[in-house]
C-alpha atoms as a PDB file:
ATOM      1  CA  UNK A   1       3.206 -30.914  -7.133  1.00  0.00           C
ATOM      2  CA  UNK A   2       1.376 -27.623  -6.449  1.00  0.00           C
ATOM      3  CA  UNK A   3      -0.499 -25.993  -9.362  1.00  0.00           C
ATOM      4  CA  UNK A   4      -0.022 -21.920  -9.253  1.00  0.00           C
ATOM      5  CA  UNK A   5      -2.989 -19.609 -10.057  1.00  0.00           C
ATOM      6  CA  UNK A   6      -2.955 -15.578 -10.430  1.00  0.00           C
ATOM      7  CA  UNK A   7      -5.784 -13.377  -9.975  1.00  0.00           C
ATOM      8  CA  UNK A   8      -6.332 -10.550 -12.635  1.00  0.00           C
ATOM      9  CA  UNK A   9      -7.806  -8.745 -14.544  1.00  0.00           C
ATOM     10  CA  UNK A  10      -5.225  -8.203 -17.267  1.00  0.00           C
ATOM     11  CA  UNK A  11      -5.477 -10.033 -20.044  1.00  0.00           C
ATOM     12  CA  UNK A  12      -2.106 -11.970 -19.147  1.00  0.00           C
ATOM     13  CA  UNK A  13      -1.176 -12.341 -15.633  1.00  0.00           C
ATOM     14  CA  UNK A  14       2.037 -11.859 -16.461  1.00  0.00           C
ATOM     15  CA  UNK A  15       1.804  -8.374 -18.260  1.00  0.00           C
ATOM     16  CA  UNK A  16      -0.397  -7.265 -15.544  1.00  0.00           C
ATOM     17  CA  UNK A  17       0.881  -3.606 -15.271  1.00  0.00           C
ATOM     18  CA  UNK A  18      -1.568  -2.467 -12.877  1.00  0.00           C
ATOM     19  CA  UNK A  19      -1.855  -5.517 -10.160  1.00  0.00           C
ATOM     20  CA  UNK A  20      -4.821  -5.692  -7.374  1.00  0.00           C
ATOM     21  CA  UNK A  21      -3.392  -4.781  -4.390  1.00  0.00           C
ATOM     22  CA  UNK A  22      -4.335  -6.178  -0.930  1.00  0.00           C
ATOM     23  CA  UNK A  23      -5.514  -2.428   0.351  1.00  0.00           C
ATOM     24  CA  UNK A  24      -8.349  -2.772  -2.565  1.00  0.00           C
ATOM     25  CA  UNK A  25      -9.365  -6.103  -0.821  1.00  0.00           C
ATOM     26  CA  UNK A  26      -9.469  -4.569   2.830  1.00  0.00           C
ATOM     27  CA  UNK A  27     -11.829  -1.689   1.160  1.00  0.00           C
ATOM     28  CA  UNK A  28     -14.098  -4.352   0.393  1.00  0.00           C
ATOM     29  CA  UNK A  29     -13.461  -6.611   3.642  1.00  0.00           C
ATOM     30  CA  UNK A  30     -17.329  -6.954   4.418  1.00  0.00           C
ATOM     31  CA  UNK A  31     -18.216  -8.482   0.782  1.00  0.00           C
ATOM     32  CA  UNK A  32     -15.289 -11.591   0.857  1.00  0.00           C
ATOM     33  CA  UNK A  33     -16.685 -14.957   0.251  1.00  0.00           C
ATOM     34  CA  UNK A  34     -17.440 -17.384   3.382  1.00  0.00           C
ATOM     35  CA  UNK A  35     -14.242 -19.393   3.843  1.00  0.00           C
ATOM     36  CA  UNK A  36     -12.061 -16.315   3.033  1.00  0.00           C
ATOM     37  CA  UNK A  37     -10.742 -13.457   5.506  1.00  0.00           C
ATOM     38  CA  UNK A  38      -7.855 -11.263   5.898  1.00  0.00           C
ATOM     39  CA  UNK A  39      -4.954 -11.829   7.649  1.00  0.00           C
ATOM     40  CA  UNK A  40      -2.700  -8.962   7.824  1.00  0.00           C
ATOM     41  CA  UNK A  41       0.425 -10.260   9.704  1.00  0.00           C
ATOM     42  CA  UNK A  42       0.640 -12.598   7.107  1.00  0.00           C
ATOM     43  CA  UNK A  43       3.243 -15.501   9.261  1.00  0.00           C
ATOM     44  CA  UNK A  44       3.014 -18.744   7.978  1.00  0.00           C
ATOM     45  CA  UNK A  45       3.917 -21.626   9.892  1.00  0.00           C
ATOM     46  CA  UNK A  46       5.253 -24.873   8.149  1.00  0.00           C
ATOM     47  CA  UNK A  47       6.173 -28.035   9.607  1.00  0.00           C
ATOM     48  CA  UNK A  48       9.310 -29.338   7.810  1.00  0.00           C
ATOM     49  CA  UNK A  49      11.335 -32.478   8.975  1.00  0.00           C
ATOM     50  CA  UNK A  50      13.688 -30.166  11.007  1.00  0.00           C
ATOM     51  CA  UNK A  51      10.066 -29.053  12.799  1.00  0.00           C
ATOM     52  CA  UNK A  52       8.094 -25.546  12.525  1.00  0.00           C
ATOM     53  CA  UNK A  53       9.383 -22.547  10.369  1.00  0.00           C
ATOM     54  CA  UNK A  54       7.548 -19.398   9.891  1.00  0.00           C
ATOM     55  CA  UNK A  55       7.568 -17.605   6.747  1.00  0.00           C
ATOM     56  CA  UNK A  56       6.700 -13.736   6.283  1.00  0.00           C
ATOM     57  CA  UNK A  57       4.911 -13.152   3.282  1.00  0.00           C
ATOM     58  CA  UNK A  58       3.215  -9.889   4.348  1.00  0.00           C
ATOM     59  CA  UNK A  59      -0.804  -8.852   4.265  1.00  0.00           C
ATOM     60  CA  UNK A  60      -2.571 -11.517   2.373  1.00  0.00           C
ATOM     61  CA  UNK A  61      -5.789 -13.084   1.839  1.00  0.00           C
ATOM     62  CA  UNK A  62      -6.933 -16.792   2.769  1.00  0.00           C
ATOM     63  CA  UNK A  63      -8.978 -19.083   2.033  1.00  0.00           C
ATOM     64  CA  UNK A  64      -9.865 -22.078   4.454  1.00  0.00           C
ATOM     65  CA  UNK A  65     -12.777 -24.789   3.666  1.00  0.00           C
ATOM     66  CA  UNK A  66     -15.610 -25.166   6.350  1.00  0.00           C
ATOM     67  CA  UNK A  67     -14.957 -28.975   5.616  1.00  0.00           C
ATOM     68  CA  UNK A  68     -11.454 -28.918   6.002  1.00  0.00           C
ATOM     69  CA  UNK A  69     -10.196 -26.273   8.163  1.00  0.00           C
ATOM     70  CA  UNK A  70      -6.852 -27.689   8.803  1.00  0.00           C
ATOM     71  CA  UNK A  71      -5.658 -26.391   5.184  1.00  0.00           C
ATOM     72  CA  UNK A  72      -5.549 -22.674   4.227  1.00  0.00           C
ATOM     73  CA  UNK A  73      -4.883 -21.366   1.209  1.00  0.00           C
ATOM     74  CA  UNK A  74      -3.053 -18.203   0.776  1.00  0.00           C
ATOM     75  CA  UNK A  75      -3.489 -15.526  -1.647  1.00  0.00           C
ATOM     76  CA  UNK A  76      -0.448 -13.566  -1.901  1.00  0.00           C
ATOM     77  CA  UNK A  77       0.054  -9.841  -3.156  1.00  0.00           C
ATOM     78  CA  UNK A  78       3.809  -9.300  -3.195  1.00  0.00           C
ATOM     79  CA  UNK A  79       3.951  -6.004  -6.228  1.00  0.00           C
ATOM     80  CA  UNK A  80       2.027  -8.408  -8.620  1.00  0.00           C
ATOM     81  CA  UNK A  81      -0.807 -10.056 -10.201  1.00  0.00           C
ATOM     82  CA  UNK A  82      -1.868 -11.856  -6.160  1.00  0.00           C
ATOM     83  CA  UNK A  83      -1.514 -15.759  -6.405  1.00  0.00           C
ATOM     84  CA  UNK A  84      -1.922 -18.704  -4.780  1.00  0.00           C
ATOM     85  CA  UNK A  85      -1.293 -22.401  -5.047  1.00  0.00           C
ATOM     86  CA  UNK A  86      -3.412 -25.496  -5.252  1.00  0.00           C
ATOM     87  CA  UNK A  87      -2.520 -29.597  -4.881  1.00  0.00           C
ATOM     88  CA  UNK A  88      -5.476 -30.578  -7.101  1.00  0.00           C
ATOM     89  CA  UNK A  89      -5.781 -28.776 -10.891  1.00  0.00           C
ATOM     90  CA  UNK A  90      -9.414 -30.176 -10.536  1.00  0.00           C
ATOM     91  CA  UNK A  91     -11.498 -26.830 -11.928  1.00  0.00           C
ATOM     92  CA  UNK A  92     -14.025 -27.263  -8.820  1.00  0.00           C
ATOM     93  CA  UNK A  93     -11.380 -26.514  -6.452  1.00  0.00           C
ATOM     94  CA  UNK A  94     -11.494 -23.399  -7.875  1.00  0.00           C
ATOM     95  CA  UNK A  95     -14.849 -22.291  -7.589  1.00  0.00           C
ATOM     96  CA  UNK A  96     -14.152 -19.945  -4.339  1.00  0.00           C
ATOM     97  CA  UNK A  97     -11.264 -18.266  -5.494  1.00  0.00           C
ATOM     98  CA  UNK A  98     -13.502 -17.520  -9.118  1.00  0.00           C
ATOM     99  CA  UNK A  99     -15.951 -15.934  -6.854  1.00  0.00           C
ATOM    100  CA  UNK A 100     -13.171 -13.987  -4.526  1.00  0.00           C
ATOM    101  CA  UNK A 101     -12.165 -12.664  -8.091  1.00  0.00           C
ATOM    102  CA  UNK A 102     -15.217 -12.094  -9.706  1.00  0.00           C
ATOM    103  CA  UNK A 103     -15.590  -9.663  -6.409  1.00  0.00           C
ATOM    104  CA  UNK A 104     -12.495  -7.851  -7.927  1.00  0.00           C
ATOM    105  CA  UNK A 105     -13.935  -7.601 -11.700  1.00  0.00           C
ATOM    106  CA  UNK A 106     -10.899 -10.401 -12.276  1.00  0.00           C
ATOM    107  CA  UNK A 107     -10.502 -13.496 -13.023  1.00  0.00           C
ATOM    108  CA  UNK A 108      -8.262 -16.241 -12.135  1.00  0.00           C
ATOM    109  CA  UNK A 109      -5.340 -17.613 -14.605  1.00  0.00           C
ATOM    110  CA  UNK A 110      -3.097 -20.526 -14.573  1.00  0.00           C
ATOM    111  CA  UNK A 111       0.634 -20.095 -15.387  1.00  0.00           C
ATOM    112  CA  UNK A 112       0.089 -20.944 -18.984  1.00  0.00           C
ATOM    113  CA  UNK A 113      -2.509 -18.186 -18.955  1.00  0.00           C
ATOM    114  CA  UNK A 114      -5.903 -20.150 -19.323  1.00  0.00           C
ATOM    115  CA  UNK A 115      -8.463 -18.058 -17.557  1.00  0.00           C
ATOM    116  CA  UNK A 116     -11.329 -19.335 -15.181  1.00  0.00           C
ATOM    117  CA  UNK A 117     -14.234 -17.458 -14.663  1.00  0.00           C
END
């Protein structure tokens, strides 16, 4: 089960009238967090049981461990609040995407709206 976090800095992700948009990140490209960069084809490749299928999800951000770099995490920014998913709700895991947002003057939210920060 993946656990889905937003980045904003409404006070509800949800209401978020005025969402960060992926052009503010670029503006700022130089500042991102290590482990974090970029990637504006935005093609993700799954393996499913039927074998690889790509994905478009457009310009996004992503995140990808110096201990684990087999598993990136994608920040999308599809006309809202950007969000991404995590398979662990433990609160460490999301240390780097607190910083990434703190970057922003945001803060990262959970789907029932608890913020970390």
């Amino acid at each position: 089960m993946a656990y889905e976090y937003h980045i904003t800095r409404a006070a509800s992700w949800d209401a978020d009238s005025d969402p960060i948009a992926i052009e503010e990140v670029e503006q700022m490209a130089e500042l991102l967090p290590p482990g974090f960069q970029i990637d504006r084809e935005g093609l993700l490749e799954m393996r499913t049981p039927y074998g690889i299928e790509t994905e478009s999800i457009g310009p996004c951000v992503f995140y990808q461990d110096y201990y684990a770099p087999e598993e990136r995490i994608y920040i999308r920014f599809q006309g809202e609040a950007p969000r991404f998913e995590l398979d662990d709700p433990d609160p460490s895991k999301l240390e780097p995407f607190i910083e990434f947002a703190a970057l922003l003057d945001a803060a990262v939210q959970d789907d029932n709206g608890k913020t970390y920060n």
